[in-house]
C-alpha atoms as a PDB file:
ATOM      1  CA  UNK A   1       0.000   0.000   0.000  1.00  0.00           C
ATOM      2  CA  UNK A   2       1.262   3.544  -0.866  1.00  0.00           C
ATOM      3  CA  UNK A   3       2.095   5.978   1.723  1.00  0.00           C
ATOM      4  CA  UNK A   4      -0.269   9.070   1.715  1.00  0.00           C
ATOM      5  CA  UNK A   5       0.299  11.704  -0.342  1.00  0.00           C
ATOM      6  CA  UNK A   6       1.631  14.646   1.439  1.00  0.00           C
ATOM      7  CA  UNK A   7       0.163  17.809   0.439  1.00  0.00           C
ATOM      8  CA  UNK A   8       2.146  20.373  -1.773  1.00  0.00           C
ATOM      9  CA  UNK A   9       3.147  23.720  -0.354  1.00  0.00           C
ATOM     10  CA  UNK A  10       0.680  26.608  -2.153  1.00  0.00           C
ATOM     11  CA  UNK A  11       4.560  27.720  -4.529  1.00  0.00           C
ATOM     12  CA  UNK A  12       4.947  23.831  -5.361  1.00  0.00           C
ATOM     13  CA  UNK A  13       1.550  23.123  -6.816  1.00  0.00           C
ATOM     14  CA  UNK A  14       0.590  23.551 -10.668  1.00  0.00           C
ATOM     15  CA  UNK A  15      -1.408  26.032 -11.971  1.00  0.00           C
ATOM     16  CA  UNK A  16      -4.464  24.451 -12.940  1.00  0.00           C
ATOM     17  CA  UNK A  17      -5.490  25.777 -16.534  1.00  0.00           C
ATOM     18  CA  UNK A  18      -9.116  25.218 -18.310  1.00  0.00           C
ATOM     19  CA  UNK A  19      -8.691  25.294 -21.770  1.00  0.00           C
ATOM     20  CA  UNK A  20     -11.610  27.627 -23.375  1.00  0.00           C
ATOM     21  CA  UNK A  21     -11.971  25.536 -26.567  1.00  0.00           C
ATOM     22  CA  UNK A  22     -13.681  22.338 -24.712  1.00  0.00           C
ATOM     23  CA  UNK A  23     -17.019  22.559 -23.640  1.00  0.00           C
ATOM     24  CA  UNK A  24     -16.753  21.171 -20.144  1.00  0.00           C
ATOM     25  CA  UNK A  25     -14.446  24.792 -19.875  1.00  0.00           C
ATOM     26  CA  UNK A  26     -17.373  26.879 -21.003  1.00  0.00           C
ATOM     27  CA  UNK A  27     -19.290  25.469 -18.290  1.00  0.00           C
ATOM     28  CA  UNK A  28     -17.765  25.630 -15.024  1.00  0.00           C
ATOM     29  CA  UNK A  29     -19.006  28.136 -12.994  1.00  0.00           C
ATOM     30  CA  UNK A  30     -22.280  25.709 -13.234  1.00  0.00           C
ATOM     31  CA  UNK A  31     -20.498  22.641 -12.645  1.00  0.00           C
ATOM     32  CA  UNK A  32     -18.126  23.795  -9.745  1.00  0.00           C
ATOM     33  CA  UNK A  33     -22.076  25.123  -8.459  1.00  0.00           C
ATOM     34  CA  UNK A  34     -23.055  21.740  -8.481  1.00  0.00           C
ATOM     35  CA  UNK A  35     -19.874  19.884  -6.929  1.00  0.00           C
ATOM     36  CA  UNK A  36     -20.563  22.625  -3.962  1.00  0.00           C
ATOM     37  CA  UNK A  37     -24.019  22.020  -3.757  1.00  0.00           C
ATOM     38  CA  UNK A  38     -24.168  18.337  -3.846  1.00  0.00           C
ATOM     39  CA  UNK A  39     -21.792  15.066  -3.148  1.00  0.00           C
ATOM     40  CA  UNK A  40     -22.431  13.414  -6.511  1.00  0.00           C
ATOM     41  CA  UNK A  41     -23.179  14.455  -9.719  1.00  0.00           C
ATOM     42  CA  UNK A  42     -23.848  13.168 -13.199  1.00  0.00           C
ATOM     43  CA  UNK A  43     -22.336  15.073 -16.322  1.00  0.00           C
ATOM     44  CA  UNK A  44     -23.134  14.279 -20.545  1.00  0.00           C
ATOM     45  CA  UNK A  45     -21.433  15.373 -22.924  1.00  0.00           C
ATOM     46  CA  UNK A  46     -20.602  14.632 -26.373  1.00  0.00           C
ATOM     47  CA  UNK A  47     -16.851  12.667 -26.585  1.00  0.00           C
ATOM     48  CA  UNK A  48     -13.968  15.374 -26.763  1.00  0.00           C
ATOM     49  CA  UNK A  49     -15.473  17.600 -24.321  1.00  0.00           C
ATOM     50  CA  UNK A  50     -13.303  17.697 -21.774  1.00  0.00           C
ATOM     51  CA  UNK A  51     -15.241  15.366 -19.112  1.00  0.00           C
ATOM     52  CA  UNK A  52     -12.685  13.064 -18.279  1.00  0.00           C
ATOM     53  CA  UNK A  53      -9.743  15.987 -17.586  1.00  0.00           C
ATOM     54  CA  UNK A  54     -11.306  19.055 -16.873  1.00  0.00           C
ATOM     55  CA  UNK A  55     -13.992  17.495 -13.951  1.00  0.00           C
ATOM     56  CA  UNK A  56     -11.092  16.311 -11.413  1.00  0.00           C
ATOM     57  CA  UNK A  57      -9.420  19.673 -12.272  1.00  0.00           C
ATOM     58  CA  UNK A  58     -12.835  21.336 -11.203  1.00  0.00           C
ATOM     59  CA  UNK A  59     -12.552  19.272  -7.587  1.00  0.00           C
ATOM     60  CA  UNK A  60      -9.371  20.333  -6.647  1.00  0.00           C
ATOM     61  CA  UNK A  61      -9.970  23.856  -7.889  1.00  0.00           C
ATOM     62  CA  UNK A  62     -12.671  23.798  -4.733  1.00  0.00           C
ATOM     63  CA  UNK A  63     -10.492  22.129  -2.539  1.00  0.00           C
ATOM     64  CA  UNK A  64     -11.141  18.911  -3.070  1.00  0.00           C
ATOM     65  CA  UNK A  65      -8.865  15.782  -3.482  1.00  0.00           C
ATOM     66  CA  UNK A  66      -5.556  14.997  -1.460  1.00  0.00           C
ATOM     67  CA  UNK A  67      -3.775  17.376  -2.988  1.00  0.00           C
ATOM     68  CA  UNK A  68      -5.561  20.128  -0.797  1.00  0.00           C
ATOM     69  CA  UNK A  69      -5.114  17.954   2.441  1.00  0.00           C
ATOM     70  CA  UNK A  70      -4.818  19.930   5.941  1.00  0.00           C
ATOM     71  CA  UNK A  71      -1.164  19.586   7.159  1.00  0.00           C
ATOM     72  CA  UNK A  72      -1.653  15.938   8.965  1.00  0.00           C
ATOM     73  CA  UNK A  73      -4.523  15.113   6.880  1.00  0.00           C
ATOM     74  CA  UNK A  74      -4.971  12.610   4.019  1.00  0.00           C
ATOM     75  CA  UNK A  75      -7.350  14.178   2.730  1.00  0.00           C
ATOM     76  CA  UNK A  76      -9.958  12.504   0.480  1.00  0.00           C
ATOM     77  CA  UNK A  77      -9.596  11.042  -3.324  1.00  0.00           C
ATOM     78  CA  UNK A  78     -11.425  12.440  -6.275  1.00  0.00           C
ATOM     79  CA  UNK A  79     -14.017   9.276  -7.731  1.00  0.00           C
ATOM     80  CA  UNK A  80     -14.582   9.529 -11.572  1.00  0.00           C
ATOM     81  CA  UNK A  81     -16.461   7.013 -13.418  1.00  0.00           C
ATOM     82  CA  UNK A  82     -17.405   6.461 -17.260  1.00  0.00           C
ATOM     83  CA  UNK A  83     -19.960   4.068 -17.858  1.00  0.00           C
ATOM     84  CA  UNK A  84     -20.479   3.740 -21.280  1.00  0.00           C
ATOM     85  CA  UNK A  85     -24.272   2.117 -21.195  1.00  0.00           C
ATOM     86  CA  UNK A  86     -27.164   1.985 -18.835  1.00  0.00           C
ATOM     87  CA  UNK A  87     -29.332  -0.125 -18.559  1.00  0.00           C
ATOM     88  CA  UNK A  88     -33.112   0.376 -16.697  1.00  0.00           C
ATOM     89  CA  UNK A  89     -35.013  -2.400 -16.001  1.00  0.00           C
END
């Protein structure tokens, strides 16, 4: 099992970027509304939109993730998951 990660000293930590050309980008004040507002949420969006990198960038923009642990702290890991089909019974 890995050691925790310890968290990164506000100099040491990248500069998180949102590129403007994906749609995911062009949405974010209303996404990082809902990520404050509620635990779990469900985002669509057509394939090349930014989904898969720009949402975990969006957590730890608010704080979120282990990166932003208190000194100590583990802090808590960033869940993504891309189901491909549904199914309703």
């Amino acid at each position: 099992m890995n050691a925790p990660a310890s968290p990164a000293s506000a100099s040491s930590r990248p500069v998180i970027a949102f590129p403007p050309e994906l749609p995911v980008s062009a949405r974010r004040a209303e996404i990082e509304t809902a990520l404050q507002k509620h635990q779990v949420i469900i985002v669509c969006g057509e394939t090349g939109s930014g989904k898969t990198t720009q949402l975990p960038k969006m957590a730890l923009a608010l704080g979120r993730g282990r990166l932003n642990a208190q000194a100590g702290g583990r802090g808590r890991l960033i869940g993504h998951t891309q189901p491909r089909r549904f199914v309703f019974v």
